[in-house]
PDB file of N, CA and C in Angstrom:
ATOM      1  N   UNK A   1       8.166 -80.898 -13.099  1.00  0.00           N
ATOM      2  CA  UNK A   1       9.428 -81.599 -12.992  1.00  0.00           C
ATOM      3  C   UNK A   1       9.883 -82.125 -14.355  1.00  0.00           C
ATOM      4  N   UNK A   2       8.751 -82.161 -14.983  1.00  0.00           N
ATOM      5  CA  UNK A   2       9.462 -83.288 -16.243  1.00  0.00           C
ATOM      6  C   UNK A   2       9.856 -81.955 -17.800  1.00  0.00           C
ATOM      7  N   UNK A   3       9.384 -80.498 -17.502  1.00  0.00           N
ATOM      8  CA  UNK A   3       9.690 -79.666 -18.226  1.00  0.00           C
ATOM      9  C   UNK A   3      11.417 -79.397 -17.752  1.00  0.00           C
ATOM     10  N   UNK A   4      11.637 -79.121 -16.285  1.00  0.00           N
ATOM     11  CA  UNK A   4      12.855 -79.048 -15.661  1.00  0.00           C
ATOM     12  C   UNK A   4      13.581 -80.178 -16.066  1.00  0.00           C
ATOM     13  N   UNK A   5      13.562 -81.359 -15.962  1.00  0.00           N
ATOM     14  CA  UNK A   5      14.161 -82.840 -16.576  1.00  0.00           C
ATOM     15  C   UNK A   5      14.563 -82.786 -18.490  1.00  0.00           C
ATOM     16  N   UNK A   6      13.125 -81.885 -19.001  1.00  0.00           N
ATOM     17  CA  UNK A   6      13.718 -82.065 -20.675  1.00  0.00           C
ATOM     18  C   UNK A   6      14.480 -80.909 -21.168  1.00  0.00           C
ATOM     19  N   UNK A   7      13.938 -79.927 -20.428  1.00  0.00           N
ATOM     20  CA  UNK A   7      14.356 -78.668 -20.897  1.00  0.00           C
ATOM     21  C   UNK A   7      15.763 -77.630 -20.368  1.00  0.00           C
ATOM     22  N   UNK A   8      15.623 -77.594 -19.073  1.00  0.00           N
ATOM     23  CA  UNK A   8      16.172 -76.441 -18.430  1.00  0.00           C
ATOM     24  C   UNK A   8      17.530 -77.748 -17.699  1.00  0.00           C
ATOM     25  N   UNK A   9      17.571 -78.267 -17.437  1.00  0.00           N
ATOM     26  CA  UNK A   9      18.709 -79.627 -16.968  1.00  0.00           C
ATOM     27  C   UNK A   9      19.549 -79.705 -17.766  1.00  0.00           C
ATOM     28  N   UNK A  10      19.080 -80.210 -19.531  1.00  0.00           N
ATOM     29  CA  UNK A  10      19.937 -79.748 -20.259  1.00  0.00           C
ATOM     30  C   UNK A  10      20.914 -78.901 -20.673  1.00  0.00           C
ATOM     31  N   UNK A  11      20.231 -77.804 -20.987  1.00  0.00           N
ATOM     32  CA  UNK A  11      20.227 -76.397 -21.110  1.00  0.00           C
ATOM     33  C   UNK A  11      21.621 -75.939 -20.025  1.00  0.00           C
ATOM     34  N   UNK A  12      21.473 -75.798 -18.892  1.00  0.00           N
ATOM     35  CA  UNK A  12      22.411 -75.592 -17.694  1.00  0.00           C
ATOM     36  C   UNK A  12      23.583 -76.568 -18.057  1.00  0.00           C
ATOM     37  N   UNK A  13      23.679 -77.595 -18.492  1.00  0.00           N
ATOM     38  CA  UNK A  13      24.634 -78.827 -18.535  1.00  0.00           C
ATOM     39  C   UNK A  13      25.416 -77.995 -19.898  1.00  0.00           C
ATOM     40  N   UNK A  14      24.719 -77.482 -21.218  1.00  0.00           N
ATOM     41  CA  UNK A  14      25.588 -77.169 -22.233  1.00  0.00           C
ATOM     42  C   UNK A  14      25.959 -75.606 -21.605  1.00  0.00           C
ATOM     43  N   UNK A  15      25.725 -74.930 -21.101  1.00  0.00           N
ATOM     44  CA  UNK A  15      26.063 -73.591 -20.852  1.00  0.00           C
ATOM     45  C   UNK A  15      27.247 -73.941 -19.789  1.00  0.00           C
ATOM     46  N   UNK A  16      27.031 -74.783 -18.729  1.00  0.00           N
ATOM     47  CA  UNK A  16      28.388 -75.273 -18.159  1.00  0.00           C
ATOM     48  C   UNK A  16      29.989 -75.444 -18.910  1.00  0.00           C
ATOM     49  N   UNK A  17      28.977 -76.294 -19.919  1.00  0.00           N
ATOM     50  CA  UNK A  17      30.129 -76.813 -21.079  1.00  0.00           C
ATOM     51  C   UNK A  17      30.945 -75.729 -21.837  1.00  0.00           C
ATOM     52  N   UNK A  18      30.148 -75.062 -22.137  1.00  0.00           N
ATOM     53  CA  UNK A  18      29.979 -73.641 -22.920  1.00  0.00           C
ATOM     54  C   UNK A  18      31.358 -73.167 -22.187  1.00  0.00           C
ATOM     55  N   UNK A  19      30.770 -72.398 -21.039  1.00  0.00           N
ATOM     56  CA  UNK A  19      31.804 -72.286 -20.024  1.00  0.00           C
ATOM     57  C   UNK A  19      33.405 -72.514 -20.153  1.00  0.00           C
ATOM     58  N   UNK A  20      33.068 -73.632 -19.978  1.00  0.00           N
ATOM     59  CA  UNK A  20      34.349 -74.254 -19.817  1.00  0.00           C
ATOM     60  C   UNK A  20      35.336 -74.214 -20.665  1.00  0.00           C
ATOM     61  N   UNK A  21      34.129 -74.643 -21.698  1.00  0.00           N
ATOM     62  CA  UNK A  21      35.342 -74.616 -22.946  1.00  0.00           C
ATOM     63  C   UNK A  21      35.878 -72.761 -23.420  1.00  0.00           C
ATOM     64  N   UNK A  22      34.946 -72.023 -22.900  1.00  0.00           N
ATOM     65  CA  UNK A  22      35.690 -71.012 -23.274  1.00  0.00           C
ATOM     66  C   UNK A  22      36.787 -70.501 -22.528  1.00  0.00           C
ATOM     67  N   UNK A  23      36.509 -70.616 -20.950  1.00  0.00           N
ATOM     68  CA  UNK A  23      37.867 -70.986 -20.012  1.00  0.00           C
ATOM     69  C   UNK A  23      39.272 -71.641 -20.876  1.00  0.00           C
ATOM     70  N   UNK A  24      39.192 -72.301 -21.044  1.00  0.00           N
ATOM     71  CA  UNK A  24      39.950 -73.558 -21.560  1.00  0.00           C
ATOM     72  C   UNK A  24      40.745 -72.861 -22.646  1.00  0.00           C
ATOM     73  N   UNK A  25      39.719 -72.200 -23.378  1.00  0.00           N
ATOM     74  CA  UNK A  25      40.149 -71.632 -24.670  1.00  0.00           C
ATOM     75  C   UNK A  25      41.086 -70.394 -24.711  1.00  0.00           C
ATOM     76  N   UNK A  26      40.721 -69.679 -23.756  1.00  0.00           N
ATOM     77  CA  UNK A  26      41.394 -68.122 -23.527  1.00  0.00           C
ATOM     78  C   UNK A  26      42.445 -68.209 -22.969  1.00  0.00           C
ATOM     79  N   UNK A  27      43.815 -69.479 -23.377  1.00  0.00           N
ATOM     80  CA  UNK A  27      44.567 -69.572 -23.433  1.00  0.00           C
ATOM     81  C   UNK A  27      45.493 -68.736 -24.529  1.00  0.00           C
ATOM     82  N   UNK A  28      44.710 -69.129 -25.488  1.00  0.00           N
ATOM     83  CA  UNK A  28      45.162 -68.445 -26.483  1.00  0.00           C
ATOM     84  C   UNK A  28      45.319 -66.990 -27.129  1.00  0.00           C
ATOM     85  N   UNK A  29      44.622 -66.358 -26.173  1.00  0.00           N
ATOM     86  CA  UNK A  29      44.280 -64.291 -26.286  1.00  0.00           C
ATOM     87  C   UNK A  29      45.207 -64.031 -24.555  1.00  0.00           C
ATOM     88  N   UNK A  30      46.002 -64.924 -23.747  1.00  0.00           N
ATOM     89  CA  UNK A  30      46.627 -64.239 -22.696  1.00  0.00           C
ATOM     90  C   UNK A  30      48.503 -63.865 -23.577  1.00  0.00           C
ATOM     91  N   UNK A  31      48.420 -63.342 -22.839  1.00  0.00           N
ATOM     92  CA  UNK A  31      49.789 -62.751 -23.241  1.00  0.00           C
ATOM     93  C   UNK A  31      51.189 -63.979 -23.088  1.00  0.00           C
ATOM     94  N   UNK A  32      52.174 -63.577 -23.872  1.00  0.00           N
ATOM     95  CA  UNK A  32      52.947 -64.651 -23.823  1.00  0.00           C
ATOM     96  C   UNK A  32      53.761 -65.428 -22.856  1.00  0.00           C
ATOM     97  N   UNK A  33      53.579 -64.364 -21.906  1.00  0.00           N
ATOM     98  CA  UNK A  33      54.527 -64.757 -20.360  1.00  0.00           C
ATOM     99  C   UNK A  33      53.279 -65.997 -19.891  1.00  0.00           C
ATOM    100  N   UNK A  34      52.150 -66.051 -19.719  1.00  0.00           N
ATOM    101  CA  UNK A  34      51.306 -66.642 -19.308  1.00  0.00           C
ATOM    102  C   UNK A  34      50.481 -67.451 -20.052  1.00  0.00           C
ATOM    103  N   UNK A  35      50.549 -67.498 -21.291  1.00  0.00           N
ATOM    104  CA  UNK A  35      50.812 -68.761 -21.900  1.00  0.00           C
ATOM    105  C   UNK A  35      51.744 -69.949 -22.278  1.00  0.00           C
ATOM    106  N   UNK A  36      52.863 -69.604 -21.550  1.00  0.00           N
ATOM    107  CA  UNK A  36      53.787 -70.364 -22.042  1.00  0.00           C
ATOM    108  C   UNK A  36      54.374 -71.194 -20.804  1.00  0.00           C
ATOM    109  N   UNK A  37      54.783 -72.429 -20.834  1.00  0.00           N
ATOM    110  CA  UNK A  37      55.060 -73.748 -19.523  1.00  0.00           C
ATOM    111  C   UNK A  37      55.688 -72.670 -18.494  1.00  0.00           C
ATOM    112  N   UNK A  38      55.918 -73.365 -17.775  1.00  0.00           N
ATOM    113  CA  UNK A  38      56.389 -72.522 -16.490  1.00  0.00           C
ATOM    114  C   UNK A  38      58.036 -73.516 -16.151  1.00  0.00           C
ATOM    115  N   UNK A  39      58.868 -72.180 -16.237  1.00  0.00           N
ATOM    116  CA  UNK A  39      60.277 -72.967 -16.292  1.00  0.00           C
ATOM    117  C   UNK A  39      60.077 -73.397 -15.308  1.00  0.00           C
ATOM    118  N   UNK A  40      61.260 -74.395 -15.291  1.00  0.00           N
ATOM    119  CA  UNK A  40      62.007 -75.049 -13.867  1.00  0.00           C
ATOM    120  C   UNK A  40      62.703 -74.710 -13.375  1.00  0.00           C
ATOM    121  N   UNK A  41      63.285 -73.847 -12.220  1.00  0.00           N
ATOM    122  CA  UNK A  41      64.440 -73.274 -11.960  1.00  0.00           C
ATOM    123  C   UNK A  41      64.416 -73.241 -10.022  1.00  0.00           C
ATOM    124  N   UNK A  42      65.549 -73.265  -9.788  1.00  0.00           N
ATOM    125  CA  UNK A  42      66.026 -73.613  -8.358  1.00  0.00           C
ATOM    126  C   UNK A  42      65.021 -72.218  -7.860  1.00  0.00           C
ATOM    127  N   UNK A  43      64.637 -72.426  -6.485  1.00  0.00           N
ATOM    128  CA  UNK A  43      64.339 -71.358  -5.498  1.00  0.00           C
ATOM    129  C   UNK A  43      65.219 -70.468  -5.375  1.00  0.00           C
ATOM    130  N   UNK A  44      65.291 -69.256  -5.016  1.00  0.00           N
ATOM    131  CA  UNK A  44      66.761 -68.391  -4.755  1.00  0.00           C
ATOM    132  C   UNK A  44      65.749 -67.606  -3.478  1.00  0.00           C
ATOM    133  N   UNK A  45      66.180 -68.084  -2.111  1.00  0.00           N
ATOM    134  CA  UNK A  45      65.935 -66.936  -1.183  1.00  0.00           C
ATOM    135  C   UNK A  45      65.768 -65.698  -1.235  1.00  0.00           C
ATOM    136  N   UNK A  46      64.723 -65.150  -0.634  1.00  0.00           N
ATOM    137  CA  UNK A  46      64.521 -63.866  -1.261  1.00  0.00           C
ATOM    138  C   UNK A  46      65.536 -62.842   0.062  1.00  0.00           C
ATOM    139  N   UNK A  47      65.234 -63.153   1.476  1.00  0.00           N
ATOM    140  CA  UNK A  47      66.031 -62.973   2.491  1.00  0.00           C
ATOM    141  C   UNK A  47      66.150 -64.024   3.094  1.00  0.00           C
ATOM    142  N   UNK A  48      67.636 -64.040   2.870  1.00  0.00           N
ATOM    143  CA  UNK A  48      68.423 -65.169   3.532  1.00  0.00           C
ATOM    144  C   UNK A  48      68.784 -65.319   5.265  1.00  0.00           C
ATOM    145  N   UNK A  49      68.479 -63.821   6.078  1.00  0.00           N
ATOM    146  CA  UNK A  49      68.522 -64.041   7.439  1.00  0.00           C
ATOM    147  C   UNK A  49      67.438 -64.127   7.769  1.00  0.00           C
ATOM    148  N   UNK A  50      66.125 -64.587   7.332  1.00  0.00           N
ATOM    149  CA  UNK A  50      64.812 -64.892   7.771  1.00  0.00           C
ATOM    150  C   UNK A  50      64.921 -66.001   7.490  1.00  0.00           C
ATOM    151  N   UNK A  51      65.624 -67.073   7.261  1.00  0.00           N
ATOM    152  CA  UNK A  51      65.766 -68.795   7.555  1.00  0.00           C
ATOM    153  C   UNK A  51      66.426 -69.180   8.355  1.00  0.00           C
ATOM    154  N   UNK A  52      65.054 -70.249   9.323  1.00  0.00           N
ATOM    155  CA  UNK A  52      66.063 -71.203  10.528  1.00  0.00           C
ATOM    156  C   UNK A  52      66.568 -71.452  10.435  1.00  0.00           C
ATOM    157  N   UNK A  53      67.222 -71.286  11.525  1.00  0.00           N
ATOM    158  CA  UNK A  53      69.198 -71.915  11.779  1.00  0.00           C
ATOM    159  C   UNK A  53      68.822 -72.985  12.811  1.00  0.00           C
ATOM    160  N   UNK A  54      69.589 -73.840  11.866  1.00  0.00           N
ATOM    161  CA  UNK A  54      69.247 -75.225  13.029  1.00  0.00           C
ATOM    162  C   UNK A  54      70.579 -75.689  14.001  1.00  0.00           C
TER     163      UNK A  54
END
């Protein structure tokens, strides 16, 4: 237990990190449509006679 506690606990905790941060990172190698904010723009129905009529 106490090799698992110094060694391998760690270990798993920076490779998590590792992880992540490279997640995080591969922002920067996606293409520009998908790196960039996401406009704001009204909904536009895609078919308009497939909405309840109240």
């Amino acid at each position: 237990m106490n090799i698992f506690r110094q060694y391998i606990a760690p270990a798993l905790i920076v490779v998590v990190f590792l992880l992540a941060l490279l997640a995080t990172s591969a922002r920067i190698f996606l293409p520009e449509g998908l790196s960039s904010p996401v406009s704001i723009e009204a909904p536009t129905p895609s078919n308009p006679s497939s909405s309840p009529t109240s």
